[in-house]
C-alpha atoms as a PDB file:
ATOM      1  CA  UNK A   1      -2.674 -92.308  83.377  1.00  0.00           C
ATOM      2  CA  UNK A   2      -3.146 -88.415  84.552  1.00  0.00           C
ATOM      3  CA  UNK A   3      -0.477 -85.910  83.189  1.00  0.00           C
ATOM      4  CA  UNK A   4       1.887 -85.070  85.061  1.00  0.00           C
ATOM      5  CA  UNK A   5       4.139 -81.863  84.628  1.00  0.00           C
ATOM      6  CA  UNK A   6       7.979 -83.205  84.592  1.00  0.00           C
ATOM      7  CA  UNK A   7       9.387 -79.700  84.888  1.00  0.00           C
ATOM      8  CA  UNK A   8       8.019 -75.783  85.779  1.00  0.00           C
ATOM      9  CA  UNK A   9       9.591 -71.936  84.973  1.00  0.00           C
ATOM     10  CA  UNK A  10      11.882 -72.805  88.187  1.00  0.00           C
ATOM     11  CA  UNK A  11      13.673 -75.659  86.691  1.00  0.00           C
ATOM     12  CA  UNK A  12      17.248 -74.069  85.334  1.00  0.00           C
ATOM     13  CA  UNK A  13      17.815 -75.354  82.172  1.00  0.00           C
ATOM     14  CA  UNK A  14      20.083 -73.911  79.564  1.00  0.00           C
ATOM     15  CA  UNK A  15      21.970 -70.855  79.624  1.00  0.00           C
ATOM     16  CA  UNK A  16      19.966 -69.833  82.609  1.00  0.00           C
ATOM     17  CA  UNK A  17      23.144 -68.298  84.159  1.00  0.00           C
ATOM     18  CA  UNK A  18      23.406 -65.734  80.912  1.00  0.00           C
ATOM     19  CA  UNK A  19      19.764 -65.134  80.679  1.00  0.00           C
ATOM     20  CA  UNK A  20      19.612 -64.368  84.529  1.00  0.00           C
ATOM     21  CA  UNK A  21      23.006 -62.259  83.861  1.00  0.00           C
ATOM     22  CA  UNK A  22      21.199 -60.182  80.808  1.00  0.00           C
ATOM     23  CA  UNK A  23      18.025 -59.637  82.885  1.00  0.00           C
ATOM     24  CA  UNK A  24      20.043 -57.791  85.419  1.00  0.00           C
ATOM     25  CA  UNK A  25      22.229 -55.759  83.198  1.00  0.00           C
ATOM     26  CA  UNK A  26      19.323 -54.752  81.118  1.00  0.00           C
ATOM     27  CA  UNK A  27      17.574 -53.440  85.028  1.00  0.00           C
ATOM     28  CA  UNK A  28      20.266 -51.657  85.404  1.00  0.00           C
ATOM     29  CA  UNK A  29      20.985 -49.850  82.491  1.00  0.00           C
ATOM     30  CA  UNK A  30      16.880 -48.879  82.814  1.00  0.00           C
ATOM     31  CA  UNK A  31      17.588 -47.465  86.321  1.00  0.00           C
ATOM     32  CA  UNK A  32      20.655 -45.655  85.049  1.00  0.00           C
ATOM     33  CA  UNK A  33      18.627 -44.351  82.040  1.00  0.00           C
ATOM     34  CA  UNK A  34      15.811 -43.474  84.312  1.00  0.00           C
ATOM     35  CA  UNK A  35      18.109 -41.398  87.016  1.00  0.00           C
ATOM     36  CA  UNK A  36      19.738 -39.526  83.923  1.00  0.00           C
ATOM     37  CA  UNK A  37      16.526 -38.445  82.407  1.00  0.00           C
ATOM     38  CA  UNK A  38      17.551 -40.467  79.323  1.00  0.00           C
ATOM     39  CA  UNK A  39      14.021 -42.832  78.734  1.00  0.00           C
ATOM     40  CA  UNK A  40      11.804 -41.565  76.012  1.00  0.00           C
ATOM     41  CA  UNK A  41       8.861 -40.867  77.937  1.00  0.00           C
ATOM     42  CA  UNK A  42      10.839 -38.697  80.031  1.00  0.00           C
ATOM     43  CA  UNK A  43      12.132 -36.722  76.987  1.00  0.00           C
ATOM     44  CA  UNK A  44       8.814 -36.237  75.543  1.00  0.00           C
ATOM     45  CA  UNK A  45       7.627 -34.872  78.818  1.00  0.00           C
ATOM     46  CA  UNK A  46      10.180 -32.290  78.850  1.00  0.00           C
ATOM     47  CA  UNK A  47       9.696 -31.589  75.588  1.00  0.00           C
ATOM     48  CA  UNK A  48       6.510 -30.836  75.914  1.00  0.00           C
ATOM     49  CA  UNK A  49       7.119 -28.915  79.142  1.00  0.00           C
ATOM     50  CA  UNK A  50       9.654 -26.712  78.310  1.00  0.00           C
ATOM     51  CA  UNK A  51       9.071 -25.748  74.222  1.00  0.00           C
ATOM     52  CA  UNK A  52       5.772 -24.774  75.088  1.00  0.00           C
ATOM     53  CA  UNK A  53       6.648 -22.134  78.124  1.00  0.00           C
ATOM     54  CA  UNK A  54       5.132 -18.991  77.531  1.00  0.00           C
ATOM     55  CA  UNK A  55       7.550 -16.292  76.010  1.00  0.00           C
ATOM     56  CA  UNK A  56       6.892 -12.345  77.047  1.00  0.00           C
ATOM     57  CA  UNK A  57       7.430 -10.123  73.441  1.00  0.00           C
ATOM     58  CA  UNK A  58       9.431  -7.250  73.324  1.00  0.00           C
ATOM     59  CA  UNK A  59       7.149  -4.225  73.205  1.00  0.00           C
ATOM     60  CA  UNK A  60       7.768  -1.746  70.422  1.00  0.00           C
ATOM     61  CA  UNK A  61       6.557   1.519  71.733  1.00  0.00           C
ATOM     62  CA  UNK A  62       7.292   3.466  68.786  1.00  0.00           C
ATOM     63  CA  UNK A  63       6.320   1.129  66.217  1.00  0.00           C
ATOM     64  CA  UNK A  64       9.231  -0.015  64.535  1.00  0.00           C
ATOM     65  CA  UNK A  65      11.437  -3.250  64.744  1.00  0.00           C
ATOM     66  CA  UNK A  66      14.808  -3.120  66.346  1.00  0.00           C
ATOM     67  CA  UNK A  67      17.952  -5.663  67.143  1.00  0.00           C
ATOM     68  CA  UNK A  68      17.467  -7.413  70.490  1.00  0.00           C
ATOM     69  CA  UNK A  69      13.607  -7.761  70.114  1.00  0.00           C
ATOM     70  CA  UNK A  70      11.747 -10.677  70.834  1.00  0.00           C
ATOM     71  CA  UNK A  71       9.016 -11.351  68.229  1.00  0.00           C
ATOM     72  CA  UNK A  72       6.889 -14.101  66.393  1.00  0.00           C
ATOM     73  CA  UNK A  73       6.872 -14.512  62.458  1.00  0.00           C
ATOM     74  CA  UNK A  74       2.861 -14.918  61.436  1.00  0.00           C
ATOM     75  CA  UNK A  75       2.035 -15.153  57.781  1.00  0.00           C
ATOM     76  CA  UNK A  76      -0.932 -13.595  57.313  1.00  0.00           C
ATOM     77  CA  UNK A  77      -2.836 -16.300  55.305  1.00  0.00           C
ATOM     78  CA  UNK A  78      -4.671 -16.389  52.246  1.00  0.00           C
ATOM     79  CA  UNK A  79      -6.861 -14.564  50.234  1.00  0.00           C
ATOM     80  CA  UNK A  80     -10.554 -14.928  48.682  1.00  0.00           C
ATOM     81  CA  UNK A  81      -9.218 -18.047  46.317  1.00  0.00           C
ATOM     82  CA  UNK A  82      -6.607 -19.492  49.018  1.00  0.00           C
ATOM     83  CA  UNK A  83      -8.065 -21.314  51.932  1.00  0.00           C
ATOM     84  CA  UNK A  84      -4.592 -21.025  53.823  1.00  0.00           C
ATOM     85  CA  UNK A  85      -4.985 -19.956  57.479  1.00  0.00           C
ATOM     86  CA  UNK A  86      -2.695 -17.708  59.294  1.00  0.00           C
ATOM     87  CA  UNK A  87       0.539 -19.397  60.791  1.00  0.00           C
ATOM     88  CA  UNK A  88       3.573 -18.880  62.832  1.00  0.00           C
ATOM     89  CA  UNK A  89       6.966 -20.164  62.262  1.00  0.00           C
ATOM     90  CA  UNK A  90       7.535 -22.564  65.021  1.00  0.00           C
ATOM     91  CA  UNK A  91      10.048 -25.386  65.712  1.00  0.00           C
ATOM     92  CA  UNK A  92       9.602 -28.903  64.663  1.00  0.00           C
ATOM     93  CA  UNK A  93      11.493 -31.235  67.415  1.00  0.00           C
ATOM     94  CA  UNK A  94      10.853 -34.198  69.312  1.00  0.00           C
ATOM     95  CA  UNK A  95      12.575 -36.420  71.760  1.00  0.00           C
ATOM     96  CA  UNK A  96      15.652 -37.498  69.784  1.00  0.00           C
ATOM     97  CA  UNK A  97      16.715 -33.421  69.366  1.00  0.00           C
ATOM     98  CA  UNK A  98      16.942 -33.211  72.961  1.00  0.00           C
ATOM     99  CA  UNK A  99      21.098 -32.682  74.476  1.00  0.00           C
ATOM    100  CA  UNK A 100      23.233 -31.348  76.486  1.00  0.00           C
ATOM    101  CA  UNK A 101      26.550 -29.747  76.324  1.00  0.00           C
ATOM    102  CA  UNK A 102      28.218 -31.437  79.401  1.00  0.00           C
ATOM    103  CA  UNK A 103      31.408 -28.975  79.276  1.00  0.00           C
ATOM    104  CA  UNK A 104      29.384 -25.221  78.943  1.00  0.00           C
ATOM    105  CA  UNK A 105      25.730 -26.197  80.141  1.00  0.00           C
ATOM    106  CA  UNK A 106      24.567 -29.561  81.539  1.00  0.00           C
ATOM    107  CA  UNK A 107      21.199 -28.948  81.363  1.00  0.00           C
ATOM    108  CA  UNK A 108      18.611 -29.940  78.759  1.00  0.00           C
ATOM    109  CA  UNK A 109      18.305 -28.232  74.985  1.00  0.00           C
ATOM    110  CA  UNK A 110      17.176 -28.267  71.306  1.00  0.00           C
ATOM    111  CA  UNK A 111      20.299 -29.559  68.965  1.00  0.00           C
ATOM    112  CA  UNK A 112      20.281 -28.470  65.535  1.00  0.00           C
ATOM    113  CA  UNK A 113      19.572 -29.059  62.488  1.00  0.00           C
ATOM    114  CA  UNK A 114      15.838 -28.971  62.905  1.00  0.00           C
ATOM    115  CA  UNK A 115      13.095 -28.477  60.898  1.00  0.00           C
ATOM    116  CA  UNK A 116      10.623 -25.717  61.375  1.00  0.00           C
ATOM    117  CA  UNK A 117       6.771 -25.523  60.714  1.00  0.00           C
ATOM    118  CA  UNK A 118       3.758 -23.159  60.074  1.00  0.00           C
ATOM    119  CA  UNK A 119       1.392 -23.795  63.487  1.00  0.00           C
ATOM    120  CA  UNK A 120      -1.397 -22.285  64.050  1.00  0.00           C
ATOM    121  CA  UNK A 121      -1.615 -21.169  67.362  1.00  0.00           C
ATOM    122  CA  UNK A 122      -0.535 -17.564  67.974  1.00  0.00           C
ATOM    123  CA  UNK A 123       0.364 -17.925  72.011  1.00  0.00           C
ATOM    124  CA  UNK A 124       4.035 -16.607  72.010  1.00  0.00           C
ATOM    125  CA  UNK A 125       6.610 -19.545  73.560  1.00  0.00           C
ATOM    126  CA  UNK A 126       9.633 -21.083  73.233  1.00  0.00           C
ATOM    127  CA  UNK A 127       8.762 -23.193  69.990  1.00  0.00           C
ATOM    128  CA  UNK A 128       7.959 -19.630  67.724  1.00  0.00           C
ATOM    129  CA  UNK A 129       9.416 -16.965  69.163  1.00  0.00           C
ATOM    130  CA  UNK A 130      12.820 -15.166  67.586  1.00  0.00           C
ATOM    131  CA  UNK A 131      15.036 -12.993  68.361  1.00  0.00           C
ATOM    132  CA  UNK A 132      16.261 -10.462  66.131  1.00  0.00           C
ATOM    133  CA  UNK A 133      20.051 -10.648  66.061  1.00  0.00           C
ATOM    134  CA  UNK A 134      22.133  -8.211  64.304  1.00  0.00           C
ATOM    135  CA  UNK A 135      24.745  -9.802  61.916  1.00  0.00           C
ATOM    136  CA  UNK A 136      26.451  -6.492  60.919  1.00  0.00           C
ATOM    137  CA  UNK A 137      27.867  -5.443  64.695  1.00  0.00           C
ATOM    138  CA  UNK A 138      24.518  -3.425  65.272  1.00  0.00           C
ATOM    139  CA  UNK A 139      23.746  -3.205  68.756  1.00  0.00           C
ATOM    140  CA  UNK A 140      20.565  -3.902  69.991  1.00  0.00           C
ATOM    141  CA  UNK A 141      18.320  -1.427  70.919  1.00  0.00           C
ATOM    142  CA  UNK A 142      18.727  -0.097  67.239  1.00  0.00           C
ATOM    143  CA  UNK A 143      16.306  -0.064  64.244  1.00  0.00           C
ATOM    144  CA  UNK A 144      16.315  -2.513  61.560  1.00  0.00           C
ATOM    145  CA  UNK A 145      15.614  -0.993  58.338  1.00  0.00           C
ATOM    146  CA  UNK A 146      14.884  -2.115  55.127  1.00  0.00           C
ATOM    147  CA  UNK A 147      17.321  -4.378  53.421  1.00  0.00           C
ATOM    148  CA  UNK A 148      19.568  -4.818  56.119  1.00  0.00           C
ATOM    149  CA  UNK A 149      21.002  -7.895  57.065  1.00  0.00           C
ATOM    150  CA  UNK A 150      19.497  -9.773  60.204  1.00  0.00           C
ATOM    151  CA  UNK A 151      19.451 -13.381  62.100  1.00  0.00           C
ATOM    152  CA  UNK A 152      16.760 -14.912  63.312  1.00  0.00           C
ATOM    153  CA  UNK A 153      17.566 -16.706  66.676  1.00  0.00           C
ATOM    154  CA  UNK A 154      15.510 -18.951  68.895  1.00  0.00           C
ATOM    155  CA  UNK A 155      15.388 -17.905  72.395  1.00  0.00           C
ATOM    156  CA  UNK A 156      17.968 -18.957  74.863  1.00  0.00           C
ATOM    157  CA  UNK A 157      17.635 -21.765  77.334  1.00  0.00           C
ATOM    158  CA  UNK A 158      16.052 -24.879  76.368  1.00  0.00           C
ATOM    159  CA  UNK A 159      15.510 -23.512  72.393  1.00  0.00           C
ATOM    160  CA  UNK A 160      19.175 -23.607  72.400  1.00  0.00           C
ATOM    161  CA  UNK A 161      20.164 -20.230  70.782  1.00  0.00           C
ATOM    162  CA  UNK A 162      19.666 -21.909  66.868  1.00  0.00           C
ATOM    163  CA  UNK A 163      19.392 -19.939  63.841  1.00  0.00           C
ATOM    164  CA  UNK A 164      16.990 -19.992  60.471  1.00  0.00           C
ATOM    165  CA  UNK A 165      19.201 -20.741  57.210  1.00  0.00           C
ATOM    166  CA  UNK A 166      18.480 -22.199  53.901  1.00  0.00           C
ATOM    167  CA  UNK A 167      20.505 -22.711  51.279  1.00  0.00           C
ATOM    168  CA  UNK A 168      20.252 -23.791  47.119  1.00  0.00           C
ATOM    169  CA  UNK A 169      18.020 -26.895  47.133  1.00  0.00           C
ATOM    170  CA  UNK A 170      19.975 -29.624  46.077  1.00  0.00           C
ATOM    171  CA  UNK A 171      18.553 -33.347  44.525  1.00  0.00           C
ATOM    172  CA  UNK A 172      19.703 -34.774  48.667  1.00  0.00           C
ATOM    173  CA  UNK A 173      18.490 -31.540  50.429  1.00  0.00           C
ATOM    174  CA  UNK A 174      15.315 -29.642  49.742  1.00  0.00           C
ATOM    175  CA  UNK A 175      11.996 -29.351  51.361  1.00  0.00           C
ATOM    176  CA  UNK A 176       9.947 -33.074  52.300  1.00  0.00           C
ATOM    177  CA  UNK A 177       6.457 -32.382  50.813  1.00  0.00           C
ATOM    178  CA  UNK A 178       7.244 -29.607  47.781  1.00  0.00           C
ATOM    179  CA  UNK A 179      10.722 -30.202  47.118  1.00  0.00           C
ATOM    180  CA  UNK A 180      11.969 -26.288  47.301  1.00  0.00           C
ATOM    181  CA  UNK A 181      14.521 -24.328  48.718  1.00  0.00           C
ATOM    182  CA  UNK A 182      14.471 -25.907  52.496  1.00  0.00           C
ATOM    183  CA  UNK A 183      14.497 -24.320  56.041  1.00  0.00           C
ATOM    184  CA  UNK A 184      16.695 -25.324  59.217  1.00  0.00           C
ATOM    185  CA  UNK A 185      17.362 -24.491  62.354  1.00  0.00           C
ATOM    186  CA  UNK A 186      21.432 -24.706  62.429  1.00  0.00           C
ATOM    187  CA  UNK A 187      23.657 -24.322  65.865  1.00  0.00           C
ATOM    188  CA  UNK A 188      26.538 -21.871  64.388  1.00  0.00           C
ATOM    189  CA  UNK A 189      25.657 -18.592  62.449  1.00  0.00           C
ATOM    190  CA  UNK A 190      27.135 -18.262  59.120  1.00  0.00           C
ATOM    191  CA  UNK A 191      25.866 -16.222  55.709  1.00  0.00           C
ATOM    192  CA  UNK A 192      23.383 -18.564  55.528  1.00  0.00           C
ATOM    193  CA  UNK A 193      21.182 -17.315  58.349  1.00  0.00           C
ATOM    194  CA  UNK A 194      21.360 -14.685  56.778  1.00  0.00           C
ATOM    195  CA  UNK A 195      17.795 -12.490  56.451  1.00  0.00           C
ATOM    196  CA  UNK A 196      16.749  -8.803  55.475  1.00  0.00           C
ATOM    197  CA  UNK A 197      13.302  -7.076  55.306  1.00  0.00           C
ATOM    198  CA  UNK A 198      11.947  -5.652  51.557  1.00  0.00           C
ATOM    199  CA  UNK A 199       8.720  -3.667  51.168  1.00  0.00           C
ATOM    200  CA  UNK A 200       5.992  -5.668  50.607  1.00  0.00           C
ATOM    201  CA  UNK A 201       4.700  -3.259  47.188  1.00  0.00           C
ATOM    202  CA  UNK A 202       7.957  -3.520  44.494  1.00  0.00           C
ATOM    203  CA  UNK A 203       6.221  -0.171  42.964  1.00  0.00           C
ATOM    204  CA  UNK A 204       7.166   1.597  46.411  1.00  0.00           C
ATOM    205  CA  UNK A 205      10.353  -0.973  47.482  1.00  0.00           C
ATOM    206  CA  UNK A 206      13.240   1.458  46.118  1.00  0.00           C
ATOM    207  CA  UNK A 207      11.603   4.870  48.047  1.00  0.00           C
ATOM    208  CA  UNK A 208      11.494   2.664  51.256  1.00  0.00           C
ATOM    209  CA  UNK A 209      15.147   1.128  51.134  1.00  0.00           C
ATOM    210  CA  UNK A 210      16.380   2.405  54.569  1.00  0.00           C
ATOM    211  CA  UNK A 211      13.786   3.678  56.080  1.00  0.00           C
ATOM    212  CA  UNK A 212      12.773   1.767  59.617  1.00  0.00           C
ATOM    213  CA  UNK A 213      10.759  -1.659  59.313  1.00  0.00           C
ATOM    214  CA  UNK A 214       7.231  -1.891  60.854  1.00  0.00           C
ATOM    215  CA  UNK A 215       6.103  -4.160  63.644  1.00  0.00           C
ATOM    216  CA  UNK A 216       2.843  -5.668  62.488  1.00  0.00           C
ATOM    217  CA  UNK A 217       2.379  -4.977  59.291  1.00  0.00           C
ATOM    218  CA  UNK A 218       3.193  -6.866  55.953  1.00  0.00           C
ATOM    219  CA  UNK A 219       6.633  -7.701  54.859  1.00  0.00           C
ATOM    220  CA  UNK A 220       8.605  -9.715  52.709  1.00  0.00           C
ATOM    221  CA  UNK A 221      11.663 -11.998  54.299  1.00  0.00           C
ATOM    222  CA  UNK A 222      14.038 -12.551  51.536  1.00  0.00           C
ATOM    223  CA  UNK A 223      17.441 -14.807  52.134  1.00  0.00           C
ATOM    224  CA  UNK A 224      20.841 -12.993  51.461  1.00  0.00           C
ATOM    225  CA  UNK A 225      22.457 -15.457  49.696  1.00  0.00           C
ATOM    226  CA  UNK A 226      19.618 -17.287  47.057  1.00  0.00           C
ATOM    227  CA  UNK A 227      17.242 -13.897  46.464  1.00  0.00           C
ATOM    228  CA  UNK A 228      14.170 -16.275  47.881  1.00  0.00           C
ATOM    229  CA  UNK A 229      11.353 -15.335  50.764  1.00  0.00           C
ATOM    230  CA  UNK A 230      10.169 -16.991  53.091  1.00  0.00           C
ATOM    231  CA  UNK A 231       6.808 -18.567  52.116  1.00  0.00           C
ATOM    232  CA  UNK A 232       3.988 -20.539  53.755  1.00  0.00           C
ATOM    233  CA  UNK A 233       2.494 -23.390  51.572  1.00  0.00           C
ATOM    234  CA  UNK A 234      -0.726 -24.286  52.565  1.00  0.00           C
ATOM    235  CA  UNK A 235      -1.311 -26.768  50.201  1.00  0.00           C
ATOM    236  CA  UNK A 236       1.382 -29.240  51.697  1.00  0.00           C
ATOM    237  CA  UNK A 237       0.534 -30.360  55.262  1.00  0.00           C
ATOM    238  CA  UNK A 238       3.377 -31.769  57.944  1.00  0.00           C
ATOM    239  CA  UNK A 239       2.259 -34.294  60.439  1.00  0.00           C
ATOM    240  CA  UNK A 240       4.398 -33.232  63.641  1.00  0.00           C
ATOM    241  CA  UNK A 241       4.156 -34.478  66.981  1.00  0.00           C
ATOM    242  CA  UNK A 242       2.301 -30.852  67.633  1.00  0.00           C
ATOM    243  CA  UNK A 243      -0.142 -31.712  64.632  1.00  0.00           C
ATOM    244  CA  UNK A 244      -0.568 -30.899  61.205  1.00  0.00           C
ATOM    245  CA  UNK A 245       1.153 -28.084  60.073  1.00  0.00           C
ATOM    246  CA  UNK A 246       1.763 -25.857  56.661  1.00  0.00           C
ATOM    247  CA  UNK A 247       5.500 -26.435  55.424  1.00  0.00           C
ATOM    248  CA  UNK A 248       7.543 -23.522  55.048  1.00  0.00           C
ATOM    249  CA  UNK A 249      10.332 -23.043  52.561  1.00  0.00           C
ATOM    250  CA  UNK A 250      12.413 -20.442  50.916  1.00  0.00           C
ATOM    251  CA  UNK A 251      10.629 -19.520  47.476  1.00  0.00           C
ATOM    252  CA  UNK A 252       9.425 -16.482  46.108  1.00  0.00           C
ATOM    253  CA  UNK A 253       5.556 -16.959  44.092  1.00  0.00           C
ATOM    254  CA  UNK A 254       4.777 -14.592  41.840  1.00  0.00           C
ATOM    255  CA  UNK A 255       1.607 -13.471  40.113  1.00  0.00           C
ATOM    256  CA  UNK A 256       0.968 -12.213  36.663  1.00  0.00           C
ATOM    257  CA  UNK A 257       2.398  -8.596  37.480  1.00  0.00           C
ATOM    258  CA  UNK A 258       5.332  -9.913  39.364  1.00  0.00           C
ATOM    259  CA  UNK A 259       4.401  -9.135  42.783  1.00  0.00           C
ATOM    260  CA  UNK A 260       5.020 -11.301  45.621  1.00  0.00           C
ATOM    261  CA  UNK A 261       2.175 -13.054  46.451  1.00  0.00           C
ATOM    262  CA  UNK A 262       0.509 -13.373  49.963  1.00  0.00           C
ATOM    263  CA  UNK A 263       2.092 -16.521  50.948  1.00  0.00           C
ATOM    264  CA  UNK A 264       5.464 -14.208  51.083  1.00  0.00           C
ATOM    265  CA  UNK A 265       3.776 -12.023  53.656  1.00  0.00           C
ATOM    266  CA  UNK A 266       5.126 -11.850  56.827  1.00  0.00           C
ATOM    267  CA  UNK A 267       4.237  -9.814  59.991  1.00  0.00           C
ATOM    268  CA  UNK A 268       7.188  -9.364  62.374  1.00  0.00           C
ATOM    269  CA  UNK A 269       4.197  -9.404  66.107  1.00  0.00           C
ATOM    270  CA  UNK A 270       4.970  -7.898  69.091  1.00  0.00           C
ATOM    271  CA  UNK A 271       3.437  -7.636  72.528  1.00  0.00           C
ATOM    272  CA  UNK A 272       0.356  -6.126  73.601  1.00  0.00           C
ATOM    273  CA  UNK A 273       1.323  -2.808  75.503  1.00  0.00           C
ATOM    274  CA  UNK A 274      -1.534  -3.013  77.864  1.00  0.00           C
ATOM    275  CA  UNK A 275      -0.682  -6.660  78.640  1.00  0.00           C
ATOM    276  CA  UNK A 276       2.516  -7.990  77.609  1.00  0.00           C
ATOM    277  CA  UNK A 277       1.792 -11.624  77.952  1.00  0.00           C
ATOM    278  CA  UNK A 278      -0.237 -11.034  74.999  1.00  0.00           C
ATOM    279  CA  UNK A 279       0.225 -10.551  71.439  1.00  0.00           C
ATOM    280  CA  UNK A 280      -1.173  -7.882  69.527  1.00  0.00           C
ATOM    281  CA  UNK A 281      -2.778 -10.211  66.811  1.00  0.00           C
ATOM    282  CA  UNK A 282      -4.517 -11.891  69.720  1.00  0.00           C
ATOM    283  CA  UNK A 283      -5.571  -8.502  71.551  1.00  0.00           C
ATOM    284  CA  UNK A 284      -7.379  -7.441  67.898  1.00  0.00           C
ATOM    285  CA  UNK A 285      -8.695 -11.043  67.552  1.00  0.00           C
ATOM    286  CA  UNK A 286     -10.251 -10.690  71.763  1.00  0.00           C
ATOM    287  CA  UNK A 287     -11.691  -7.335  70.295  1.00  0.00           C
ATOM    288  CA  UNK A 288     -13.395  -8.270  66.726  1.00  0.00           C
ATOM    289  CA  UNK A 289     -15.106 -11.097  68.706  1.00  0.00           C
ATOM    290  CA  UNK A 290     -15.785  -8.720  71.916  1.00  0.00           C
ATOM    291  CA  UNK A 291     -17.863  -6.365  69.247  1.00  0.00           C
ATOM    292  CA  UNK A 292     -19.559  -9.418  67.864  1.00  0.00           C
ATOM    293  CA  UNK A 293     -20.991 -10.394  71.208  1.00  0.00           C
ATOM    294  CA  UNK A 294     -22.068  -6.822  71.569  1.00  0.00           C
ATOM    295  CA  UNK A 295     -23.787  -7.080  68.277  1.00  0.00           C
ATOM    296  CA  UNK A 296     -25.650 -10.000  69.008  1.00  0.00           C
ATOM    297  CA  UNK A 297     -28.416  -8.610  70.879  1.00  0.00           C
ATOM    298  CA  UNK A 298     -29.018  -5.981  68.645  1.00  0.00           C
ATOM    299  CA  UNK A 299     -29.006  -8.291  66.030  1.00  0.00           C
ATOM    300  CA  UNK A 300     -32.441 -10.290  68.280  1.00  0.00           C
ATOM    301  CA  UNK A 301     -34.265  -7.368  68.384  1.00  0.00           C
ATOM    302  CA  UNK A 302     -33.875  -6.612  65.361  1.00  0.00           C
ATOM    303  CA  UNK A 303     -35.085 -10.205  64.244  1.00  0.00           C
ATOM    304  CA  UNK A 304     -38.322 -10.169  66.632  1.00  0.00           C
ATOM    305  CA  UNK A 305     -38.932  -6.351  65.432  1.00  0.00           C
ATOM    306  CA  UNK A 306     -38.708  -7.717  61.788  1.00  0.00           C
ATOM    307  CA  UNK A 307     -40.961 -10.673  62.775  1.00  0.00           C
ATOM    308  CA  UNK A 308     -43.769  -8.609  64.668  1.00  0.00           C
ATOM    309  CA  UNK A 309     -44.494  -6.364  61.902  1.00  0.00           C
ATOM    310  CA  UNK A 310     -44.768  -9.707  59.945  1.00  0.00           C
ATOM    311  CA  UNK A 311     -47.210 -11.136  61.781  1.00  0.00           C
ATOM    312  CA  UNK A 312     -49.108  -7.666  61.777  1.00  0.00           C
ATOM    313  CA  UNK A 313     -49.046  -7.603  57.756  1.00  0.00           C
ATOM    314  CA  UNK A 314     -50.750 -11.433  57.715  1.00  0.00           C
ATOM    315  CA  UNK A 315     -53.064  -9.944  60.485  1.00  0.00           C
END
């Protein structure tokens, strides 16, 4: 006798009236989510749309850092036994830090606490540039000097106007890979966002205290309240949704005669003059490899000079 199927998918049988009843809630709580903007796809997309916008620098025409400015913070990397690579303190965020503040401003931004990161790429935008806010009642326009007090804000917008604090590391709250005094990116300012400049030689630090603070050179960013810099660790790697990045944490590393070593070094960048969409670490960076293409050639005939007279001494 041939089989013969006594029932198909049509046949209601059950609690088909619930399971019909959940189907269609559960399509329309997906077309609600998807007419808010609320699906995760959607939130990574405008994560990754808006964090990476490109952010003009403030242009320092007379070579010194003032309140108001728009810069990035690049360490400058390691030395001959340190294989660390230059970085810039960018934002670490994904689709869950995404809000809104219905009552103020409806539209999409960055909610703290978030982590932050040492990338690599040095194209000023929304995830690693800072503003330079006064703390003090400064105004801006005005030069920062040398161990006065500062904030570091994100830029407005979708950033979401968040500071850089760190506080005592505690057994609950320190860094994830090294376990040190950690950063965050925190909504309200308070004495913990607190920040000031030192000179990066401690021979020549008490001569300097006062005087303006240089735009792309090396500094040291210590925190008010624990005494600790800001330092780049290249030997403990982040996996972010932007790649793998250095972790960055409050702690001062000394070497044997008590200077601050160069993962303390920091380099407050600002724009290119000449082209403002650019920094000046790139512009330098466009020029060393500009002069090595120019070399090149010279460098070939050189090579088949070197090789003729060769082939002349074997003659």
């Amino acid at each position: 006798m041939a089989y013969v199927r006594t029932y198909n998918p049509r046949v209601r049988v059950g609690n088909w009236n619930e399971d019909v009843t959940l189907e269609e809630e559960t399509l329309k709580e997906f077309i609600l989510r998807k007419e808010r903007g609320e699906l995760t796809v959607q939130k990574e997309g405008v994560l990754r749309h808006n964090i990476m916008k490109p952010v003009s620098l403030s242009v320092s025409l007379d070579g010194f850092l003032n309140f108001g400015d728009t810069v990035i913070l690049v360490n400058s990397g390691g030395g001959l036994h340190d294989p660390r690579r230059p970085c810039v303190l960018s934002i670490i965020a994904d689709s869950s830090n995404i809000g809104s503040h219905s009552g103020t401003n409806p539209s999409p931004s960055l909610q703290g606490p978030l982590q932050v990161g040492g990338a690599h790429s040095m194209d000023p935008c929304l995830r690693n540039a800072f503003v330079i806010t006064s703390v003090d009642g400064t105004t801006d326009g005005e030069v920062v000097r040398y161990d006065q007090n500062f904030a570091l804000r994100t830029a407005s917008g979708f950033a979401g106007e968040l500071y850089l604090a760190s506080d005592h590391r505690t057994f609950m709250k320190c860094a994830k890979k090294s376990r040190l005094q950690e950063l965050s990116l925190v909504d309200k300012i308070d004495f913990l966002c607190w920040w000031k400049a030192i000179y990066v030689d401690p021979q020549e630090r008490l001569e300097n205290e006062g005087y303006p603070v240089p735009v792309n050179r090396k500094v040291l960013i210590s925190h008010c309240k624990t005494n600790q810099c800001l330092a780049a660790l290249g030997n403990h790697i982040l996996w972010t949704p932007f790649g793998k990045e250095y972790e960055l944490t409050a702690h001062t590393f000394l070497d044997s005669h008590k200077a601050e070593q160069d993962n303390n070094h920091w380099l407050f960048v600002t724009a290119n003059p000449t082209n403002q969409n650019q920094s000046l670490l790139q512009s330098q960076k466009d020029d060393v490899m500009t002069d090595e293409l120019r070399q090149e050639p010279e460098q070939l005939e050189d090579i088949q000079v070197n090789e003729h007279f060769k082939g002349d001494e074997k003659q």
